[in-house]
Each structure stands twice: as C-alpha cells, then as structure tokens.
Protein backbone atom coordinates (compact mmCIF):
# COMPACT_ATOMS: atom_id res chain seq x y z
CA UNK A 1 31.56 90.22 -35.75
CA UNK A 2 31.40 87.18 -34.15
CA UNK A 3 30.77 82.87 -36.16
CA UNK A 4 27.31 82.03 -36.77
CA UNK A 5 26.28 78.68 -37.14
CA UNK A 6 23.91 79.21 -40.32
CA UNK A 7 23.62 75.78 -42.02
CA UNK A 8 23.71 71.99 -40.98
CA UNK A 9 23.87 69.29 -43.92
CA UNK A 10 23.80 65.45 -43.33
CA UNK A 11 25.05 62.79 -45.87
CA UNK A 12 25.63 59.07 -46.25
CA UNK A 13 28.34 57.83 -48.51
CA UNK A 14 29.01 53.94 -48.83
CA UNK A 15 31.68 51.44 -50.39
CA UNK A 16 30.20 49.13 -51.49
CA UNK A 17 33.40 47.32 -51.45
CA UNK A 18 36.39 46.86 -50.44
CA UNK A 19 35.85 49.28 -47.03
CA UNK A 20 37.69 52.31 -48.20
CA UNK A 21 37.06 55.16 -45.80
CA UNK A 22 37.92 57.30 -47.63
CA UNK A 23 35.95 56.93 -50.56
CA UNK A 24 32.30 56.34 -48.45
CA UNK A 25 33.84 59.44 -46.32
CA UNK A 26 34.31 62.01 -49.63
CA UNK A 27 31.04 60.24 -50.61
CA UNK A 28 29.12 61.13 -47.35
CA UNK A 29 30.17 64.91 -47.83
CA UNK A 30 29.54 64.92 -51.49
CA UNK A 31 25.88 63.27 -50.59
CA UNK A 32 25.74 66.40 -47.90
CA UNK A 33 26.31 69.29 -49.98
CA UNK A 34 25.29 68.40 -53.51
CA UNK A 35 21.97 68.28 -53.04
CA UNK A 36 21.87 71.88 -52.07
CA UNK A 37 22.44 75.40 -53.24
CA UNK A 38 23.30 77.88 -51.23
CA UNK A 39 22.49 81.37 -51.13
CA UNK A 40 22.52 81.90 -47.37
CA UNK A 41 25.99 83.65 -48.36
CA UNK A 42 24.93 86.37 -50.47
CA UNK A 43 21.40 86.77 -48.73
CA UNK A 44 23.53 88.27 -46.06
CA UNK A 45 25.33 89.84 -48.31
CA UNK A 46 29.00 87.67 -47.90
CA UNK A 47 31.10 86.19 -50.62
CA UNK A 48 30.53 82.58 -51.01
CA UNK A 49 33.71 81.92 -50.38
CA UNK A 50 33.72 83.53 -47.16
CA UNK A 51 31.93 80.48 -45.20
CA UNK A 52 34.05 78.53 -43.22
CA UNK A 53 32.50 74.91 -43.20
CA UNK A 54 33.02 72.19 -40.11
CA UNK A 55 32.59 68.95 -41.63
CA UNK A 56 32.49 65.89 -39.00
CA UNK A 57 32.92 62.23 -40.36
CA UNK A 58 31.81 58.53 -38.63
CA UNK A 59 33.37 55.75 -39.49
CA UNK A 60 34.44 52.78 -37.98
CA UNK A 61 38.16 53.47 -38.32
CA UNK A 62 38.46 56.94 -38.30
CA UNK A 63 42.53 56.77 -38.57
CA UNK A 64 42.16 55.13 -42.04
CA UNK A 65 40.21 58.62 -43.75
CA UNK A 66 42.21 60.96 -45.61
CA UNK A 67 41.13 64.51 -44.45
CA UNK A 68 42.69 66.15 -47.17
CA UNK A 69 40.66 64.17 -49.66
CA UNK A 70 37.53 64.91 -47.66
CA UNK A 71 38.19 68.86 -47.78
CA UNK A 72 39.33 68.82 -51.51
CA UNK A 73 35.62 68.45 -52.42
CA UNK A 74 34.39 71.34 -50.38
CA UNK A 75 32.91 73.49 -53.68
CA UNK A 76 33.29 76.95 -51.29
CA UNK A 77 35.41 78.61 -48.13
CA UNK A 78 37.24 76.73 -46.12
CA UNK A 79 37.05 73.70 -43.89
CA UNK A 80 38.19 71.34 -41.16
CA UNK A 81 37.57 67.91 -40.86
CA UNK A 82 37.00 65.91 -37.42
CA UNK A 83 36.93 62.09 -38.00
CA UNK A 84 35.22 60.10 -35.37
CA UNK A 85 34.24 56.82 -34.74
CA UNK A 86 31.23 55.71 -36.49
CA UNK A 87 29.43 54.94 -39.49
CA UNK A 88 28.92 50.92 -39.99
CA UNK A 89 31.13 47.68 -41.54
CA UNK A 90 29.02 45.10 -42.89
CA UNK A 91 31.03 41.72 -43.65
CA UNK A 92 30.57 39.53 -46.55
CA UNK A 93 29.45 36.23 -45.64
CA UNK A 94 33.19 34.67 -46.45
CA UNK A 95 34.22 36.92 -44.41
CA UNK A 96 36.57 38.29 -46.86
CA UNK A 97 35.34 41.73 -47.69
CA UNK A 98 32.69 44.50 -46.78
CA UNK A 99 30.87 47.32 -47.52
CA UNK A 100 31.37 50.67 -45.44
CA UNK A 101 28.65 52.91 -44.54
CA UNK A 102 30.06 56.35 -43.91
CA UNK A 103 28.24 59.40 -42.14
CA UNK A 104 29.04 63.12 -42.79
CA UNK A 105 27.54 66.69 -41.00
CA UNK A 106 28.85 69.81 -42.38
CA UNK A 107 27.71 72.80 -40.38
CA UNK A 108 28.35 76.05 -42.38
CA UNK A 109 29.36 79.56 -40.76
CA UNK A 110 29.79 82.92 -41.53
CA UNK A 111 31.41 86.04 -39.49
CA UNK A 112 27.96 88.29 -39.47
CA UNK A 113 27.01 90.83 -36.36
C-alpha cells in the first residue's frame, strides 16, 4: 500500500493583537479543519485515526510558532508541521503593536492500494 494524498484544507487564523504566531497559527488550522467532516476515512473503509495529516503554516516569523501547539488541535491521526515564511504583519499606526494574519494547508493521507 502506498500514501495517498486524499484531502487538501486551507485556513486563515489572525491575532488581532499582540502578533502571537502561535495563536493566528492554531487558529489558521482550527479555521482549516473545523469547517469540515470527514468521512473520506471510513468511505474507504480506514479508521479515522489512521490518516496521517501534513499541515504547512505561513507566517512572517516562522521560528516564533509552537509546532506542538499547532498539532495538539489535530481532532484525528497524526501530523507534522512545516512552518514557513508567510502569512502578513500589519502595524498599528504608533507603531507599537500589530495584528498577524496566519495561513494554514493541511493535506490529509491515507495508506490505500
């Protein structure tokens, strides 16, 4: 049996602010998968928990995103996380603060023949 690439989710996740990574990065996967229910899984007749999920973040400074936080969302299998740069910083005017846009893709596969 051989990985097949079976699903592709996007998200957006933002802090509004204070331009924690983190939080617009767990909020760009949450945005990703919540709005879906999969049955892909046990359509082809695989636990749920069998899918092994590839999640990739942007961000602007992708050493400042906690990957274990990102993963500790995923509802099902298992997961990496890839942080790259990306995603958007938009500065207050005082130039004191700013709100993070974040960017997630989470592409789901399964071992099938």
């Amino acid at each position: 049996m051989a990985l097949k690439h079976v699903v592709t989710e996007i998200g957006m996740g933002t802090d509004i602010r204070g331009a924690d990574h983190t939080k617009a990065a767990v909020r760009a996967l949450r945005d990703a998968l919540w709005h879906n229910s999969l049955s892909v899984a046990a359509a082809l007749g695989q636990p749920t928990d069998s899918m092994q999920v590839e999640v990739t973040i942007g961000v602007p400074k992708p050493e400042q995103v906690d990957k274990e936080a990102v993963l500790a969302i995923l509802p099902h299998g298992t997961g990496t996380v890839n942080v790259v740069e990306g995603g958007l910083e938009v500065p207050n005017d005082a130039g004191t603060d700013s709100t993070l846009i974040a960017h997630a893709a989470a592409v789901v596969r399964l071992d099938l023949p």
